[in-house]
C-alpha atoms as a PDB file:
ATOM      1  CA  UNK A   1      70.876 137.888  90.456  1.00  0.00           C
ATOM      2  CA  UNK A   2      71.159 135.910  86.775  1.00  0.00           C
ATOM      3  CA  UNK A   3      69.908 132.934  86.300  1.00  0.00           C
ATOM      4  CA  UNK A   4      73.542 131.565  85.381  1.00  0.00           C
ATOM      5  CA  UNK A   5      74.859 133.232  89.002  1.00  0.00           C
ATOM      6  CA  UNK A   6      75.815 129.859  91.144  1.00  0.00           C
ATOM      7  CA  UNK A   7      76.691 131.028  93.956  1.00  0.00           C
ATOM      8  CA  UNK A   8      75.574 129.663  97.110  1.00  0.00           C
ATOM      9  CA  UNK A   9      74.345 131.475 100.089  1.00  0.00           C
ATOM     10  CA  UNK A  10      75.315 130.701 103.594  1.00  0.00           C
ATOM     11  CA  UNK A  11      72.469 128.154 104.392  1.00  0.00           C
ATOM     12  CA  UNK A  12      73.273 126.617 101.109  1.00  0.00           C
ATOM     13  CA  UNK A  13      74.096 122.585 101.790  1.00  0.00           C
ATOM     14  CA  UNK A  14      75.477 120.482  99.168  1.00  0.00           C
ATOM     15  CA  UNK A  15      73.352 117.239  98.664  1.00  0.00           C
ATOM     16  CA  UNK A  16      76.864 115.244  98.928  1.00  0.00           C
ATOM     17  CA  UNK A  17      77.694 116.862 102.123  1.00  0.00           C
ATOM     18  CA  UNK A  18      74.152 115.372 103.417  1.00  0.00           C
ATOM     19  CA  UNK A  19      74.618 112.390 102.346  1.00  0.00           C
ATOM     20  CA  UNK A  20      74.103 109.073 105.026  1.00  0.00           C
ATOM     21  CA  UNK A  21      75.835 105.580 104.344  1.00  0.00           C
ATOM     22  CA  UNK A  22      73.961 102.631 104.996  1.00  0.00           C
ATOM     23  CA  UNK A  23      75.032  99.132 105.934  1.00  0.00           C
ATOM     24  CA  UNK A  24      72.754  96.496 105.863  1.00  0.00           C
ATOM     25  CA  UNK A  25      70.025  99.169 107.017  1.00  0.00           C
ATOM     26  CA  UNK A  26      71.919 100.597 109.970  1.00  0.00           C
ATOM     27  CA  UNK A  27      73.656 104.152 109.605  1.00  0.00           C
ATOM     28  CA  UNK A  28      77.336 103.819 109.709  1.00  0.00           C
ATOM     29  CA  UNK A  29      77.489 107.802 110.384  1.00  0.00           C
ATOM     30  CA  UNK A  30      80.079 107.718 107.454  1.00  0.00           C
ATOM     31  CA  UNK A  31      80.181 110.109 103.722  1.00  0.00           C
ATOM     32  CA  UNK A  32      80.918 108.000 100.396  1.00  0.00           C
ATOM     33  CA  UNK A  33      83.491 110.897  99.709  1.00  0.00           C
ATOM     34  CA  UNK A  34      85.231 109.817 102.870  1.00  0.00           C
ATOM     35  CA  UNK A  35      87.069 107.177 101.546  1.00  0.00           C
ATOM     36  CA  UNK A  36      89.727 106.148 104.310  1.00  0.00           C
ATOM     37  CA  UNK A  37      87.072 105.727 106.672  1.00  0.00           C
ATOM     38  CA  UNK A  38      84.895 103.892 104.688  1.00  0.00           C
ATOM     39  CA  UNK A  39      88.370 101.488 104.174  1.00  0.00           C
ATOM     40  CA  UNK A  40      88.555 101.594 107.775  1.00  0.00           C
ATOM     41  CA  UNK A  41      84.848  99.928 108.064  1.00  0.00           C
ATOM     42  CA  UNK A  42      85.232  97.621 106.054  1.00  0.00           C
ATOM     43  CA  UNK A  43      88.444  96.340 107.300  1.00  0.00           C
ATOM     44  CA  UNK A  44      86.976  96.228 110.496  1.00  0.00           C
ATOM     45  CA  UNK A  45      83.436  95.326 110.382  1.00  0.00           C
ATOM     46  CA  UNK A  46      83.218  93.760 106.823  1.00  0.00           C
ATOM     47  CA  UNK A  47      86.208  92.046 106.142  1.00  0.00           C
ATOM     48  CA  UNK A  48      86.057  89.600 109.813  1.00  0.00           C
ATOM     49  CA  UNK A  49      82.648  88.304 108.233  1.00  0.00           C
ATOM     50  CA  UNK A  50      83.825  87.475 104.618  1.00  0.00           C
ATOM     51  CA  UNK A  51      87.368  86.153 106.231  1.00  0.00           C
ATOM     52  CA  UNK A  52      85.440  83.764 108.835  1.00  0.00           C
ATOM     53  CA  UNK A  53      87.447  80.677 107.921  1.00  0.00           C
ATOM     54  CA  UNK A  54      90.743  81.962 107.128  1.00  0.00           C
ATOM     55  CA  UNK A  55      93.588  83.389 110.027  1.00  0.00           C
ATOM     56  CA  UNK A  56      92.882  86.929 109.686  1.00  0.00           C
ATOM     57  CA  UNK A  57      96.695  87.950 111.587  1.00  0.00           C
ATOM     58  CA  UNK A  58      98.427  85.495 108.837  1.00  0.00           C
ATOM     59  CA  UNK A  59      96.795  87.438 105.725  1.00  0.00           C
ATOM     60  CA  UNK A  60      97.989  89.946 103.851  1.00  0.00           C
ATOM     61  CA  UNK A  61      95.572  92.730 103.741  1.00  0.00           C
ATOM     62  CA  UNK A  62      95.452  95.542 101.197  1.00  0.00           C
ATOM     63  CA  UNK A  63      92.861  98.373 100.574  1.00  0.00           C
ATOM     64  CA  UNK A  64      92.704  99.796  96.619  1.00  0.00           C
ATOM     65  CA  UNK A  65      91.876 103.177  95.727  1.00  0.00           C
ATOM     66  CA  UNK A  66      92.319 105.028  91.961  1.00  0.00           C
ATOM     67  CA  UNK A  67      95.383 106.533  93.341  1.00  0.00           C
ATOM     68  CA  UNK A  68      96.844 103.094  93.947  1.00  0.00           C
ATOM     69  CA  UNK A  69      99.782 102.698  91.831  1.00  0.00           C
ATOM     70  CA  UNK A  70      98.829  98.956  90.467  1.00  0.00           C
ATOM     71  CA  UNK A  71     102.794  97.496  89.433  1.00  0.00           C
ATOM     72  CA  UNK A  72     103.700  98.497  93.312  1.00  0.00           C
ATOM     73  CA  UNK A  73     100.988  96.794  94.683  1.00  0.00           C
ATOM     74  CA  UNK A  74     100.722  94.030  92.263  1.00  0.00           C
ATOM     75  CA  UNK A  75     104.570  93.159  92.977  1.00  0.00           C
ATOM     76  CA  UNK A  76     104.124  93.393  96.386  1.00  0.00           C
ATOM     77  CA  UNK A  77     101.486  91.287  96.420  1.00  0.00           C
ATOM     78  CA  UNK A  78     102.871  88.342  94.313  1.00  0.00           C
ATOM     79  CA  UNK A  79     106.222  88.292  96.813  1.00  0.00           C
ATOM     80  CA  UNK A  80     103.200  87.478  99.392  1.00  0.00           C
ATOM     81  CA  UNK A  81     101.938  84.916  97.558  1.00  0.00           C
ATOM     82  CA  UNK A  82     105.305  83.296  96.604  1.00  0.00           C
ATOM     83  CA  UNK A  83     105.499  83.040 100.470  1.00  0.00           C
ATOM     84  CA  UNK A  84     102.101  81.691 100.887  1.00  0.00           C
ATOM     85  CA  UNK A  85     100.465  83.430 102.468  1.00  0.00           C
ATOM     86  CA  UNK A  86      96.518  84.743 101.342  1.00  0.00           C
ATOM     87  CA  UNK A  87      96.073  88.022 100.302  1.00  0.00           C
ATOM     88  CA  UNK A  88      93.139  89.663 100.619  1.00  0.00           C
ATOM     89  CA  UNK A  89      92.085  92.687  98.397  1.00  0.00           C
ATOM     90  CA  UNK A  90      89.385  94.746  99.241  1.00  0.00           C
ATOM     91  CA  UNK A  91      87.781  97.694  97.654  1.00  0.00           C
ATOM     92  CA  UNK A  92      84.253  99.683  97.135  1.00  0.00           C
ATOM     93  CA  UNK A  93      82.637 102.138  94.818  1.00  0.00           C
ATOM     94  CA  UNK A  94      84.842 103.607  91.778  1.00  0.00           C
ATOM     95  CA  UNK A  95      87.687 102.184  92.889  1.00  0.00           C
ATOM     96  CA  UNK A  96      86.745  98.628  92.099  1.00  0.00           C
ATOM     97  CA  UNK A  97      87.556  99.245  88.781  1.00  0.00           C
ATOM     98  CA  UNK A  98      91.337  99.848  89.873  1.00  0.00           C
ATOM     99  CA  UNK A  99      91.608  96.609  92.191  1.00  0.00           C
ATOM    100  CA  UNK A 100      90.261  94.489  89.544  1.00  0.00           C
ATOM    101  CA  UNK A 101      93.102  95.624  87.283  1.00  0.00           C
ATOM    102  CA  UNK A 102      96.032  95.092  89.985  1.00  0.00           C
ATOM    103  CA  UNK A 103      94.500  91.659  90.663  1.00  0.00           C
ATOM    104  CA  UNK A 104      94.533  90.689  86.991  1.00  0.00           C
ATOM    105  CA  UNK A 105      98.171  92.416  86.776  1.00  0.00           C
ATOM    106  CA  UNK A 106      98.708  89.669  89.568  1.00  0.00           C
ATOM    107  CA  UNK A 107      97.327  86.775  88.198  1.00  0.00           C
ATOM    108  CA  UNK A 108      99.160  87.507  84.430  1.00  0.00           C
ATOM    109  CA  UNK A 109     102.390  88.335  86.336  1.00  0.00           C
ATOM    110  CA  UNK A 110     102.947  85.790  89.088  1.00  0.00           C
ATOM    111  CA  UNK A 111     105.149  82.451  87.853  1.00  0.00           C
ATOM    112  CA  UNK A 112     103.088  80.874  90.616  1.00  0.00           C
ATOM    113  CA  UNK A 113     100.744  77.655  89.379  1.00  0.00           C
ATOM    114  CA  UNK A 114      97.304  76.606  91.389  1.00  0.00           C
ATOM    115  CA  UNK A 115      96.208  79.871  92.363  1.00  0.00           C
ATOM    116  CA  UNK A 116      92.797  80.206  93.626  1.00  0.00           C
ATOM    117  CA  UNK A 117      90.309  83.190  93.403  1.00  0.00           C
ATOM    118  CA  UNK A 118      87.080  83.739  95.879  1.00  0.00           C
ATOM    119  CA  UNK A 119      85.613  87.323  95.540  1.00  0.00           C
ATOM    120  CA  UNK A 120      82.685  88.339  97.688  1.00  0.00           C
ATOM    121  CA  UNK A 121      80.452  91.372  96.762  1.00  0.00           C
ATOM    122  CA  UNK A 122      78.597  93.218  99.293  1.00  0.00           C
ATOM    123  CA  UNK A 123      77.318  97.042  99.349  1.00  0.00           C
ATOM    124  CA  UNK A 124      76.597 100.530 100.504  1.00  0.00           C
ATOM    125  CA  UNK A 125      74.177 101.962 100.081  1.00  0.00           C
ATOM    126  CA  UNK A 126      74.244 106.250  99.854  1.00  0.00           C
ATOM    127  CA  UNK A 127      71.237 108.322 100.609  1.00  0.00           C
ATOM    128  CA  UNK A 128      70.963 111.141  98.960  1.00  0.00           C
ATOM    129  CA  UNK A 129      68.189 113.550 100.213  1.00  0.00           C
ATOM    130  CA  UNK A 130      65.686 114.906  97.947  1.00  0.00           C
ATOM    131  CA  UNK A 131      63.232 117.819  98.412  1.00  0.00           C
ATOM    132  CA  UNK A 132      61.629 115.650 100.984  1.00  0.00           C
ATOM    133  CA  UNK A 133      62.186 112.929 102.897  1.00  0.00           C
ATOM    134  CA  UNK A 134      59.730 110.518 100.662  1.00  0.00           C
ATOM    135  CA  UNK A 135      62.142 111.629  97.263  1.00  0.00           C
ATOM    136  CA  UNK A 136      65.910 110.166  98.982  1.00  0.00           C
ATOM    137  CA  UNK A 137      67.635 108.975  96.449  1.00  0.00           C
ATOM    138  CA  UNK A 138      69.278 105.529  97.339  1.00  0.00           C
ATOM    139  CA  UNK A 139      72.709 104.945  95.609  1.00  0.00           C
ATOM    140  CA  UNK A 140      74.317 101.583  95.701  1.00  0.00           C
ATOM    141  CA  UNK A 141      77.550 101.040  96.333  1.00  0.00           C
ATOM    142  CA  UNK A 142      79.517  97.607  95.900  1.00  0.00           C
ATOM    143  CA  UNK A 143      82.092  96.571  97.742  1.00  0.00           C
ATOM    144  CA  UNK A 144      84.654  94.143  96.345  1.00  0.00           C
ATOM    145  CA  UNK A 145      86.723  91.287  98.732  1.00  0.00           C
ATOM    146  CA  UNK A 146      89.160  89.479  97.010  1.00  0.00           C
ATOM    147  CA  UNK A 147      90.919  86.716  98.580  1.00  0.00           C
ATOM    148  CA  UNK A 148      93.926  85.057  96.467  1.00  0.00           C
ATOM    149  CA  UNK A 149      96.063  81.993  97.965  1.00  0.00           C
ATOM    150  CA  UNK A 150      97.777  78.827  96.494  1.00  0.00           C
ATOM    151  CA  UNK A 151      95.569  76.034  96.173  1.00  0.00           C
ATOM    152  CA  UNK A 152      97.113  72.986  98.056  1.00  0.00           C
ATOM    153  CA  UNK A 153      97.993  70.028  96.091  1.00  0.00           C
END
């Protein structure tokens, strides 16, 4: 077998495959590569906390990935705010880049006046196993909650 031969045998596991999630310390049992279920935690364990003071049935919620197509979304979003109601935005790891950009798209496109911004950062945190249990490698993840609303008068 050559040294440039990458094929892997049978036992062969990929360190992303082995991966563990973290929240606050605890295991969530959950793969950064899995990315609707990681949505799915945080809408339902991350978001409640971060919402606390606002009527979480009256908002209008929206996850962000890169395959988000931003003008939909941002359009979509500014009818909901023309309506009043919040709208929350939430996001985490590489795709925070492409929520950021849809809320900006919001903010420069909406004829509204008096809107209001709160973001809340939180994280996940990936470990990556090394050759032993003492070398994991701990990756950070942020996650990104953005709530937009019209401030009252």
């Amino acid at each position: 077998m050559s040294k440039l031969d990458v094929s892997c045998g049978p036992n062969a596991v990929l360190k992303t495959q082995s991966s563990d999630v973290l929240y606050r310390n605890a295991s969530t049992g959950l793969k950064a590569s899995q990315t609707t279920e990681c949505l799915g935690f945080i809408r339902d364990k991350i978001l409640p906390a971060a919402m606390s003071d606002l009527d979480f049935d009256s908002c209008f919620i929206r996850y962000v990935t890169k395959n988000t197509k931003t003008g939909d979304y941002a359009t979509e979003m500014i009818a909901q705010l023309a309506q009043k109601k919040t709208v929350v935005v939430y996001s985490y790891g590489s795709h925070i880049q492409r929520a950021v950009t849809t809320l900006e798209l919001v903010k420069s496109r909406a004829k509204l006046e008096n809107l209001e911004q709160k973001n809340t950062l939180d994280r996940f945190v990936n470990v990556v196993p090394g050759r032993n249990e003492l070398l994991d490698r701990k990756i950070n993840l942020p996650i990104l909650i953005s709530i937009v609303s019209q401030k009252d008068k």
